[in-house]
C-alpha atoms as a PDB file:
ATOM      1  CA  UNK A   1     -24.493  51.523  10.363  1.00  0.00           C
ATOM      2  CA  UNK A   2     -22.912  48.789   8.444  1.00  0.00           C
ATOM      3  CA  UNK A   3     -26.047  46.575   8.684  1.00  0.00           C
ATOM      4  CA  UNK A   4     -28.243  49.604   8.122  1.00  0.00           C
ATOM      5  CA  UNK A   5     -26.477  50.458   4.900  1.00  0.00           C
ATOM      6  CA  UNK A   6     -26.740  46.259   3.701  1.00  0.00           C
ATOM      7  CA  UNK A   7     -30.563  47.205   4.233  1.00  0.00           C
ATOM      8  CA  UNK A   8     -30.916  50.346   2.473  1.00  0.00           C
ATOM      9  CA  UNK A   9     -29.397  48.334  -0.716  1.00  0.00           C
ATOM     10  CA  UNK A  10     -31.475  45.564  -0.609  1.00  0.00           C
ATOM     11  CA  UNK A  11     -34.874  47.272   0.084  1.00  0.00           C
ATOM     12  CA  UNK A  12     -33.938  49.282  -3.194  1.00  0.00           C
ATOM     13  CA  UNK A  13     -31.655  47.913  -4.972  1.00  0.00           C
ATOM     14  CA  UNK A  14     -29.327  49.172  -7.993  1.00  0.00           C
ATOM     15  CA  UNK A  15     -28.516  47.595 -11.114  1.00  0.00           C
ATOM     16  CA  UNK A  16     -24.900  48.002 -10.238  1.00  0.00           C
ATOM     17  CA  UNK A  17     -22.666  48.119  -7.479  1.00  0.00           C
ATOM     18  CA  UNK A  18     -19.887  50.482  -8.336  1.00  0.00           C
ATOM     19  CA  UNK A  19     -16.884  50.622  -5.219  1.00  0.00           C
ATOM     20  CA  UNK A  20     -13.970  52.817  -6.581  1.00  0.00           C
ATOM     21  CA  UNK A  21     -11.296  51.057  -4.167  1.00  0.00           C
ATOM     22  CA  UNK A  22     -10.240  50.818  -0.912  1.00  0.00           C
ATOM     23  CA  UNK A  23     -12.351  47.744   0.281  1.00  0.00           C
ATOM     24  CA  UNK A  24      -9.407  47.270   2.794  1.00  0.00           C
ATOM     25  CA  UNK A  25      -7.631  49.097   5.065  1.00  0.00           C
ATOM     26  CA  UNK A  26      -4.077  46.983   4.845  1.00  0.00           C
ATOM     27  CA  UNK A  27      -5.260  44.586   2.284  1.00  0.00           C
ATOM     28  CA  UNK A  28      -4.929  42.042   4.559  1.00  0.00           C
ATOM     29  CA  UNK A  29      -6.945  38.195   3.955  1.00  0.00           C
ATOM     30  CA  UNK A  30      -9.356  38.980   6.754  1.00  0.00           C
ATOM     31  CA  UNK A  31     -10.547  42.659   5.284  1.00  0.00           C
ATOM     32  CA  UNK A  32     -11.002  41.305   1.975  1.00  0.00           C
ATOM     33  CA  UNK A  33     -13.099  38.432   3.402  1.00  0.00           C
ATOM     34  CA  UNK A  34     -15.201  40.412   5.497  1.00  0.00           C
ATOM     35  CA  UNK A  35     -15.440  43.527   2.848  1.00  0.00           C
ATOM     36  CA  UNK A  36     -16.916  40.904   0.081  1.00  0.00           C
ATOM     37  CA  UNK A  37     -18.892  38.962   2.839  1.00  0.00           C
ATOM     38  CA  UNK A  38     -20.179  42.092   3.436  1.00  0.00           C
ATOM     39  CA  UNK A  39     -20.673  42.856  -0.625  1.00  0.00           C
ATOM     40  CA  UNK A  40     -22.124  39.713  -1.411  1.00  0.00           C
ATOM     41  CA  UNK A  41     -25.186  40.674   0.374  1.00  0.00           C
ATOM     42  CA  UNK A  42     -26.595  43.302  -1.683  1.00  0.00           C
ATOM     43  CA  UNK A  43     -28.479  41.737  -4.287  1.00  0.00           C
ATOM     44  CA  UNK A  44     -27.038  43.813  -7.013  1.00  0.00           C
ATOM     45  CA  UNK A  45     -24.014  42.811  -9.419  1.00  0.00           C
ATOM     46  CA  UNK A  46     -20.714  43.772  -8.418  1.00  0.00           C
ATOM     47  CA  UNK A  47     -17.899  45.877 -10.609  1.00  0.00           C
ATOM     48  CA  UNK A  48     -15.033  47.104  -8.298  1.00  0.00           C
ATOM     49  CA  UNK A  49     -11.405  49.055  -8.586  1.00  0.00           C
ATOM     50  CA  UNK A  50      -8.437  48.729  -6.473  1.00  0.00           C
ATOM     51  CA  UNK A  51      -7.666  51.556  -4.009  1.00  0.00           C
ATOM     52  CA  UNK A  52      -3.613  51.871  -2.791  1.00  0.00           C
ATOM     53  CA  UNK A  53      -5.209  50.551   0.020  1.00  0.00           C
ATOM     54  CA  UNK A  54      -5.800  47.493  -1.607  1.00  0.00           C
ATOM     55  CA  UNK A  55      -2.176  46.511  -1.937  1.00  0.00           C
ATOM     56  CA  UNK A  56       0.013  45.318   1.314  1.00  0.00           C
ATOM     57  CA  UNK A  57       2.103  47.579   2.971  1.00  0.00           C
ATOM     58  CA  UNK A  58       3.834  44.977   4.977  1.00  0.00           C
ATOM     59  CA  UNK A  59       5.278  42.844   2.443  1.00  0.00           C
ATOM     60  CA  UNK A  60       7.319  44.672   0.171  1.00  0.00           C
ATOM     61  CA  UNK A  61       8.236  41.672  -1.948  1.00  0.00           C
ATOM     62  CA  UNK A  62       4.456  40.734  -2.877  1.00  0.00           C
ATOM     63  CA  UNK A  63       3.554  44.785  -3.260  1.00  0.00           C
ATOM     64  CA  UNK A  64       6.446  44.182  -6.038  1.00  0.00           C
ATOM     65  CA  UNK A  65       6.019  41.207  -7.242  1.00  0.00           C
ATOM     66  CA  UNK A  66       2.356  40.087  -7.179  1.00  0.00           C
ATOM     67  CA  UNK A  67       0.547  43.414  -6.159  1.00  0.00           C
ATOM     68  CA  UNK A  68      -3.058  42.520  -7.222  1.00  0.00           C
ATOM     69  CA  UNK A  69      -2.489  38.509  -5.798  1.00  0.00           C
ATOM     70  CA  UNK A  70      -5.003  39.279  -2.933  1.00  0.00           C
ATOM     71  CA  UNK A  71      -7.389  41.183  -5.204  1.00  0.00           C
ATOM     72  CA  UNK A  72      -7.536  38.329  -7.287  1.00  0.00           C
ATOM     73  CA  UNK A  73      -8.103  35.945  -5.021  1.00  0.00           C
ATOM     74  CA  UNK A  74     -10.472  37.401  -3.139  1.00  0.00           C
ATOM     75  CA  UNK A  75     -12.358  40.068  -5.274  1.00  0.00           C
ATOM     76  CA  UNK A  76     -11.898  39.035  -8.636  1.00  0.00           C
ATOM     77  CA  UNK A  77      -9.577  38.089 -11.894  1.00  0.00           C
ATOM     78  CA  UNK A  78      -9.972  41.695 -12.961  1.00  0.00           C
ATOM     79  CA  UNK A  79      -8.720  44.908 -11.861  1.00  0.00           C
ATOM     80  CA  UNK A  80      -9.925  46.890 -14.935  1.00  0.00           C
ATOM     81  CA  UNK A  81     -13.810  45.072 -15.301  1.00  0.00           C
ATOM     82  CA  UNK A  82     -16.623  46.457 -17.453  1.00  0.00           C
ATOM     83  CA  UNK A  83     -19.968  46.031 -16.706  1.00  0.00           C
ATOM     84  CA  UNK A  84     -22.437  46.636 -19.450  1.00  0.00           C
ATOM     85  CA  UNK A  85     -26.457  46.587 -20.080  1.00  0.00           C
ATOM     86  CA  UNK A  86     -28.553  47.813 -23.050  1.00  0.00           C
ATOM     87  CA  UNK A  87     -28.697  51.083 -21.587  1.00  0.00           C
ATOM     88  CA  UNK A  88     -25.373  52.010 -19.840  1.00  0.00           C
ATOM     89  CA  UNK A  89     -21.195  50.707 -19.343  1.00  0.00           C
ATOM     90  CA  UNK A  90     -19.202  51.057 -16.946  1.00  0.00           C
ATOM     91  CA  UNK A  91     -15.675  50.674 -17.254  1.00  0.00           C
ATOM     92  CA  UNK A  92     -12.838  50.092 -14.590  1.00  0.00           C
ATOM     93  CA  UNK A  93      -9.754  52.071 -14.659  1.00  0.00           C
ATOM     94  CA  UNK A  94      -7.164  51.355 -11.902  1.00  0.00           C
ATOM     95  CA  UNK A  95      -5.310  53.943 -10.783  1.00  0.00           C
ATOM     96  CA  UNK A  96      -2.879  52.645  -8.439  1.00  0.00           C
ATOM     97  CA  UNK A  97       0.289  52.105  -8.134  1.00  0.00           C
ATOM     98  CA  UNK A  98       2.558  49.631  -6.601  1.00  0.00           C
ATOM     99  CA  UNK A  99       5.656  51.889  -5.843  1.00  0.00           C
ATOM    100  CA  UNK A 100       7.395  54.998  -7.611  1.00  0.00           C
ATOM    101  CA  UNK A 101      10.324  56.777  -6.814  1.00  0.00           C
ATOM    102  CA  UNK A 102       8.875  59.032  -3.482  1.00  0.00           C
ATOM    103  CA  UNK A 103       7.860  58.183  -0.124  1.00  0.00           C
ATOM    104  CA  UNK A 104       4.047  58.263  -0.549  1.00  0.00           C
ATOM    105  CA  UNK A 105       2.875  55.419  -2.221  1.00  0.00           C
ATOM    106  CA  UNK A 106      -0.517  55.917  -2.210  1.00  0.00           C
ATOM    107  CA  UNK A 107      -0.239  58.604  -5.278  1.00  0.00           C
ATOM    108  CA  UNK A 108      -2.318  57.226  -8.133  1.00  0.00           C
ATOM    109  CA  UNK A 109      -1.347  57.568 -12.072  1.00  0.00           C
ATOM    110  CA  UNK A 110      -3.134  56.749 -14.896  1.00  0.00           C
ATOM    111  CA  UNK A 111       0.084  54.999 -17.119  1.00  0.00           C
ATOM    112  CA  UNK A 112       0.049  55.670 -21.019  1.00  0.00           C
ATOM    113  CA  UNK A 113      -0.718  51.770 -21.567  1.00  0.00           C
ATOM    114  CA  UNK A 114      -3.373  52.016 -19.092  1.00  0.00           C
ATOM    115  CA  UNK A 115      -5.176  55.103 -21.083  1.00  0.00           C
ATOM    116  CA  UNK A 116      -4.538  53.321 -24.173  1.00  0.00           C
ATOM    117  CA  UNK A 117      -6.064  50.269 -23.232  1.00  0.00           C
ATOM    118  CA  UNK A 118      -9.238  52.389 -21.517  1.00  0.00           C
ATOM    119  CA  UNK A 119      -9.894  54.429 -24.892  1.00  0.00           C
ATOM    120  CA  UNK A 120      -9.860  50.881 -26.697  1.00  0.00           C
ATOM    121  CA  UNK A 121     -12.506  49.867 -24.497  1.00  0.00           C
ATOM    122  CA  UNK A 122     -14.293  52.955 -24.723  1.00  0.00           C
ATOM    123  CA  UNK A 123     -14.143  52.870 -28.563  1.00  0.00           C
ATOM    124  CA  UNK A 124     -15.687  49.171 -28.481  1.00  0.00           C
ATOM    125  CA  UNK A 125     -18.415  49.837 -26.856  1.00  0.00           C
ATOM    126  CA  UNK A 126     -22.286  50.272 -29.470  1.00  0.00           C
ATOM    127  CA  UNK A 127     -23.341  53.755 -29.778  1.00  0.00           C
ATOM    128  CA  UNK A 128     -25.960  54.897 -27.560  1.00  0.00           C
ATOM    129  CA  UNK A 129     -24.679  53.500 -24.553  1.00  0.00           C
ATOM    130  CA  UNK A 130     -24.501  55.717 -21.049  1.00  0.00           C
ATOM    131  CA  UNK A 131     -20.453  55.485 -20.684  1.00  0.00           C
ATOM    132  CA  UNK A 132     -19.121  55.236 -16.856  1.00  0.00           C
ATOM    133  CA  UNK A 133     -15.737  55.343 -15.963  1.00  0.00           C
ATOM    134  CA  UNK A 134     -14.545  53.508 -12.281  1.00  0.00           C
ATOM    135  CA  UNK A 135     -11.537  54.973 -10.709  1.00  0.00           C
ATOM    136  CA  UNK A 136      -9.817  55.459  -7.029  1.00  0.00           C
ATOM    137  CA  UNK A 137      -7.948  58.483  -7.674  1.00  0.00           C
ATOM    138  CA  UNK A 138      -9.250  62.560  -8.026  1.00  0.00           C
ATOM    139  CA  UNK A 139      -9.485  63.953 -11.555  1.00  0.00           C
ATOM    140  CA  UNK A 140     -10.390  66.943 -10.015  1.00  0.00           C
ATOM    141  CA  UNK A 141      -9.952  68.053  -6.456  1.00  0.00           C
ATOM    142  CA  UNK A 142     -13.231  68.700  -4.641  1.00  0.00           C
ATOM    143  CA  UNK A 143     -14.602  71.716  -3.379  1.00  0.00           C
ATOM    144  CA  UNK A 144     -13.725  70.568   0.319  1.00  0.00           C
ATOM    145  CA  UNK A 145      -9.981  69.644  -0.553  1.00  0.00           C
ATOM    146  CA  UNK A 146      -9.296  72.668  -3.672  1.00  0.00           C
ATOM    147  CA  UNK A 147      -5.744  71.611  -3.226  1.00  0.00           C
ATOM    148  CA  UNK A 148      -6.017  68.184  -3.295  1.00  0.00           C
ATOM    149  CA  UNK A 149      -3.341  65.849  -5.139  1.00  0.00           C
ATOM    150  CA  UNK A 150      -4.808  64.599  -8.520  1.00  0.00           C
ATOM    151  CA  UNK A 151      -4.125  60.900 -10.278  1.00  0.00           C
ATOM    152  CA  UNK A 152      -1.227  61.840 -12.501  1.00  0.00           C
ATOM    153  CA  UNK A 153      -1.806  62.267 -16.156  1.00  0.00           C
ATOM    154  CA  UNK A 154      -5.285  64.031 -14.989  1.00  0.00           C
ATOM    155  CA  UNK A 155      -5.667  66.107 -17.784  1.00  0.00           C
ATOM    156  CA  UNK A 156      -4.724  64.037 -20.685  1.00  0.00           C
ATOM    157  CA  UNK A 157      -7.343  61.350 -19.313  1.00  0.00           C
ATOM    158  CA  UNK A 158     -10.183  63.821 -18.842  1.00  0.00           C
ATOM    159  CA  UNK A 159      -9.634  64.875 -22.279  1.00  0.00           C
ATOM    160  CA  UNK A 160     -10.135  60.855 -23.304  1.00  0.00           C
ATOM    161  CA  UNK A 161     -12.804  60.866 -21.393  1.00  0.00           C
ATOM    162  CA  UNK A 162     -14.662  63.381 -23.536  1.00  0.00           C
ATOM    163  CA  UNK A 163     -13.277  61.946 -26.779  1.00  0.00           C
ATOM    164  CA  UNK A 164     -15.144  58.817 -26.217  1.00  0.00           C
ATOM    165  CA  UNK A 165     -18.543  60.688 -24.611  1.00  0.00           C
ATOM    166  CA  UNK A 166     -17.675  59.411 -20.816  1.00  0.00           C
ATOM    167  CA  UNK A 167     -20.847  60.986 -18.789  1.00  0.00           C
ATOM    168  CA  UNK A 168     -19.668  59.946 -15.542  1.00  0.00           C
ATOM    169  CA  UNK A 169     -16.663  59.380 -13.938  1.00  0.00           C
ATOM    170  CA  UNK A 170     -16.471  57.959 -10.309  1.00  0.00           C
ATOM    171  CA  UNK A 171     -13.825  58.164  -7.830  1.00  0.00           C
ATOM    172  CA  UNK A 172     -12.978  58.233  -4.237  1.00  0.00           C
ATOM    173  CA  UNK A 173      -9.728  58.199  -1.727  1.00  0.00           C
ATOM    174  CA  UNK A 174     -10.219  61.359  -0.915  1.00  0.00           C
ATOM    175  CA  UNK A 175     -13.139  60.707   1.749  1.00  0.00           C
ATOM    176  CA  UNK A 176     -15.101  64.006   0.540  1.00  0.00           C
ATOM    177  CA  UNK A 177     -18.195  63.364  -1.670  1.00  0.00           C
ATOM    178  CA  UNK A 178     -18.266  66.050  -4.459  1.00  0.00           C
ATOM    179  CA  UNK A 179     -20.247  66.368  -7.512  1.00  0.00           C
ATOM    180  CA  UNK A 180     -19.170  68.532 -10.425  1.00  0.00           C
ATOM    181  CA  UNK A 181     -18.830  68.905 -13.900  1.00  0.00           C
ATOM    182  CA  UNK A 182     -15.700  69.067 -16.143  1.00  0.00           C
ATOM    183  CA  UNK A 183     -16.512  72.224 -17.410  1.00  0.00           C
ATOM    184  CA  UNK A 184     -19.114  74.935 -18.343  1.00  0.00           C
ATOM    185  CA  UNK A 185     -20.338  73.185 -21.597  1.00  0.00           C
ATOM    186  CA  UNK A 186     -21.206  70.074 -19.543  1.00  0.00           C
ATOM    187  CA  UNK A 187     -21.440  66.514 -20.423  1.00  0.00           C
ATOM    188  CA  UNK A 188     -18.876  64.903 -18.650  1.00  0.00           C
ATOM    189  CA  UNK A 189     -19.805  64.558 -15.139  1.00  0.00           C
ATOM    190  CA  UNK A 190     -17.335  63.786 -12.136  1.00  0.00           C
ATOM    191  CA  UNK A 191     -18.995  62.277  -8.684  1.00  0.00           C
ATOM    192  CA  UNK A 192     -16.138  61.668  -5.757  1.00  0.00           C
ATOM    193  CA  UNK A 193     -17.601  59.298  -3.314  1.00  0.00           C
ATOM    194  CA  UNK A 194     -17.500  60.254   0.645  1.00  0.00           C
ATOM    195  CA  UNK A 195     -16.620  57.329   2.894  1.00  0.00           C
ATOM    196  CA  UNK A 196     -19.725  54.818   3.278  1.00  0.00           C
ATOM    197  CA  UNK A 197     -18.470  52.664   5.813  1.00  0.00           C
ATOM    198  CA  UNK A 198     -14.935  53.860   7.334  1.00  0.00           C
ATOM    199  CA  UNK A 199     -14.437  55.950  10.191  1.00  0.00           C
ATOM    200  CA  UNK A 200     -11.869  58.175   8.035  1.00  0.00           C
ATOM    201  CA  UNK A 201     -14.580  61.032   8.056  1.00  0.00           C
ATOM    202  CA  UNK A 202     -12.738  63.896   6.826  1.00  0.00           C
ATOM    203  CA  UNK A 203     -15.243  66.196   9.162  1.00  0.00           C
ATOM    204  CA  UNK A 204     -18.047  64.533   6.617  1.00  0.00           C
ATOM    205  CA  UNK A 205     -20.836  62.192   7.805  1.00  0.00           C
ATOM    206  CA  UNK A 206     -20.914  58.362   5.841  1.00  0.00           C
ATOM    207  CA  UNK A 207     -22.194  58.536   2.697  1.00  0.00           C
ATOM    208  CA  UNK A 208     -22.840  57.024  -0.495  1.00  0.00           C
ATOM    209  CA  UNK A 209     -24.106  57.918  -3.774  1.00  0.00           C
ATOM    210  CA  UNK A 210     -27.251  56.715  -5.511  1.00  0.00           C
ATOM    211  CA  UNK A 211     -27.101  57.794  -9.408  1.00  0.00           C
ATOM    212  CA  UNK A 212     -29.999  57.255 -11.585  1.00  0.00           C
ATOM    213  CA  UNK A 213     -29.517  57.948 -15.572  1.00  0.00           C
ATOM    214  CA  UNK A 214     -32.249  58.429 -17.348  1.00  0.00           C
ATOM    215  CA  UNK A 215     -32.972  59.832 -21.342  1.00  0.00           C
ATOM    216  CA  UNK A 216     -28.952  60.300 -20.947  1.00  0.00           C
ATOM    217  CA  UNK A 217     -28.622  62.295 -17.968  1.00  0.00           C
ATOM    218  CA  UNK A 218     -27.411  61.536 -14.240  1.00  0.00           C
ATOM    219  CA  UNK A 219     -29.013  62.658 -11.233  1.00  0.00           C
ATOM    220  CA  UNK A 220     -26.865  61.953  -8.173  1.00  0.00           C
ATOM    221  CA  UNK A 221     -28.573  61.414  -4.696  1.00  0.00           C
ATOM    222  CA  UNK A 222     -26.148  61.439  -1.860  1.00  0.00           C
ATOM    223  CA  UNK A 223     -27.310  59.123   0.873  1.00  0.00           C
ATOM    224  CA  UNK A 224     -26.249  60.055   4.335  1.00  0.00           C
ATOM    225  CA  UNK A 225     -25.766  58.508   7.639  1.00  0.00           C
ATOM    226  CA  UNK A 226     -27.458  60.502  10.280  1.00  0.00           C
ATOM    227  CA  UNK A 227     -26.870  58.448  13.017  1.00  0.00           C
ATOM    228  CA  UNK A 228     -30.184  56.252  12.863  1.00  0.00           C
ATOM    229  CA  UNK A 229     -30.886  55.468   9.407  1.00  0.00           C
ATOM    230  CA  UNK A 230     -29.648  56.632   6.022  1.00  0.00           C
ATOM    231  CA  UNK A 231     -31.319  59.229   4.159  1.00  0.00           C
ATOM    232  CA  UNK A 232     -31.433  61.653   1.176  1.00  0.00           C
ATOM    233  CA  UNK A 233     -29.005  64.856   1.042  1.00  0.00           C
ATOM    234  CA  UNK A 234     -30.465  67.533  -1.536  1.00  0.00           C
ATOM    235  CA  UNK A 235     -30.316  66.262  -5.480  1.00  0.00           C
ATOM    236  CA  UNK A 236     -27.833  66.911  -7.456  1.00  0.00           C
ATOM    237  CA  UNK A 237     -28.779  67.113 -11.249  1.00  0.00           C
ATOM    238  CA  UNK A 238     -26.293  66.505 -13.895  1.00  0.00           C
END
């Protein structure tokens, strides 16, 4: 599957390479260096978020101290990149979060300094650019999960979102591909990825999204693995 889906990629590939998080399991050196072995095949650039799986769970002190250490070293010097072309920019956001005070840690938040410095970006950017925001965490629980924990400070971002004319927004952890916009009036489009490469199915097959703007709208292709080869699910206009 995993050498089917570096195929797929290269036969057609993107202009970007958007991962929102979780390239490891327990960020441990060995699943960063095969995740971006793996990554570094796809002849495509690269702009990619941290997941809470992307921070160790073993060593308290480093989670603490130097949570993004591994990500740095092995993915990049960012955890917040942009990406930008004449036609479109995408823009990083990390959601998660080293500790807090309850038990599960893997609960994302988008911090007030973190917004700020997002709407900043957003407001830099030239007019009549697509705008793409990167995340891990939900904005808003998919139709599969209705109940589903959201990043903290959901709203208040979504409503940045649309002050700065955001027409996608990408996320994943939850394992359940979804495809939906904010509200009735449209224009600000949210796309949760399904899992392309774990086994943490969720009672979904692999998949991954292929999103094509054109004349400033997104069409969203999911493509799914059915055991042989990857292939189109229906399209999903935005």
């Amino acid at each position: 599957m995993v050498a089917a889906l570096a195929a797929d990629l290269t036969q057609n590939p993107p202009d970007l390479v958007a991962v929102s998080g979780d390239l490891t399991q327990g960020a441990r050196h060995r699943e960063f260096e095969a995740a971006m072995t793996f990554l570094r095949t796809i002849p495509a650039p690269l702009l990619a978020v941290p997941g809470n799986h992307d921070m160790t769970p073993y060593d308290v002190i480093e989670r603490f101290s130097d949570p993004y250490g591994r990500w740095r070293r092995h993915v990049g010097p960012e955890t917040e990149p942009t990406w930008q072309d004449p036609e479109l920019a995408v823009v990083g956001l990390n959601t998660a979060r080293r500790g807090g005070l309850y038990l599960n840690w893997a609960r994302g938040r988008v911090s007030r300094s973190r917004l700020a410095r997002l709407e900043a970006r957003l407001a830099a950017l030239p007019d009549g650019v697509f705008r793409i925001v990167v995340a891990h965490h939900p904005f808003m629980a998919p139709s599969l999960a209705p109940k589903a924990r959201l990043v903290g400070n959901a709203a208040p971002a979504l409503a940045a979102f649309m002050r700065h004319g955001v027409g996608l927004v990408l996320t994943g952890h939850l394992h359940l591909g979804d495809v939906r916009p904010v509200d009735s009036v449209g224009g600000l489009l949210l796309v949760q990825a399904a899992t392309a490469t774990s086994t943490r199915l969720r009672g979904t097959p692999n998949a991954y999204n292929r999103i094509t703007i054109q004349d400033g709208r997104a069409t969203v292709v999911a493509r799914v693995w059915d055991g042989a080869a990857w292939r189109d699910a229906p399209v999903i206009p935005g």
